[in-house]
Protein backbone atom coordinates (compact mmCIF):
# COMPACT_ATOMS: atom_id res chain seq x y z
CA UNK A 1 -36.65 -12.40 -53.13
CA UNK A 2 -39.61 -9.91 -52.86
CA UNK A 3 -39.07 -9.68 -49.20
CA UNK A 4 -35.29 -9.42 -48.89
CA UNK A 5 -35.56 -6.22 -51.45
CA UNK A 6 -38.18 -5.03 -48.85
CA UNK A 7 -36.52 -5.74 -45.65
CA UNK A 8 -32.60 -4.36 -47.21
CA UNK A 9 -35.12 -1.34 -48.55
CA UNK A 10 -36.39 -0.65 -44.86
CA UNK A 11 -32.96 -1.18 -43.66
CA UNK A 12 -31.55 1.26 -46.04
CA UNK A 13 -33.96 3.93 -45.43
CA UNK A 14 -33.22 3.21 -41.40
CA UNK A 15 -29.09 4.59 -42.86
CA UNK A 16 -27.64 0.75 -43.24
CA UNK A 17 -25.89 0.91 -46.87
CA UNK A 18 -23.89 -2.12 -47.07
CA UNK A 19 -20.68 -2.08 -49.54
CA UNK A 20 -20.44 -3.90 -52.47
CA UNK A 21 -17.11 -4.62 -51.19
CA UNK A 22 -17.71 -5.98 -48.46
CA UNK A 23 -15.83 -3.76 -46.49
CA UNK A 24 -17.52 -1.61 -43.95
CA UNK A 25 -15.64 -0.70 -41.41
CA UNK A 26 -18.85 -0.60 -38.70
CA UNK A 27 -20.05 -3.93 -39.61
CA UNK A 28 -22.21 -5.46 -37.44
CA UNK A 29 -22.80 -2.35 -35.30
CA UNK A 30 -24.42 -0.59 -37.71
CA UNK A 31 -26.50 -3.17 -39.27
CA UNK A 32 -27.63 -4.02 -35.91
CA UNK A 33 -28.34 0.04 -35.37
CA UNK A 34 -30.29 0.01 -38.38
CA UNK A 35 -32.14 -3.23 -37.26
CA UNK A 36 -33.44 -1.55 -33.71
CA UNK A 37 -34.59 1.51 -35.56
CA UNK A 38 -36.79 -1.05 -38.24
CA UNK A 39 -38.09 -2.50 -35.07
CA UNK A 40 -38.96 0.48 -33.75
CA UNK A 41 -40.73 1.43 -36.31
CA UNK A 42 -42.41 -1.55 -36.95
CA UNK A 43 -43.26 -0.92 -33.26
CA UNK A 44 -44.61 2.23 -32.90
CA UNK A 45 -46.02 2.54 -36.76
CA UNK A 46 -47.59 -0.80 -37.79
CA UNK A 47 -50.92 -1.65 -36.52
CA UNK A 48 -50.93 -4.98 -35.00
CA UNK A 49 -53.75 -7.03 -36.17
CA UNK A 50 -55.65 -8.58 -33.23
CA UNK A 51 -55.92 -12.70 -33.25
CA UNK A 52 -59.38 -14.37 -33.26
């Protein structure tokens, strides 16, 4: 559960705010939006811990 509240956190910070409703008009363009800029992040800000 930790990490759903973390990814929908990174998500929401990335301008994804699903409706309670489940009504949004843009769904799944801009989850998917949201979901490239996370991965850019990710990307470009985490370090990536070498193997071995």
């Amino acid at each position: 559960m930790a990490q759903h509240q973390t990814e929908l956190g990174a998500l929401r910070k990335a301008g994804y705010d699903p409706s309670p409703w489940y009504d949004d008009p843009y769904y799944p363009d801009d989850l998917q939006a949201a979901q490239r800029l996370v991965d850019y992040w990710f990307q470009t800000e985490c370090q990536q811990i070498p193997q071995g």
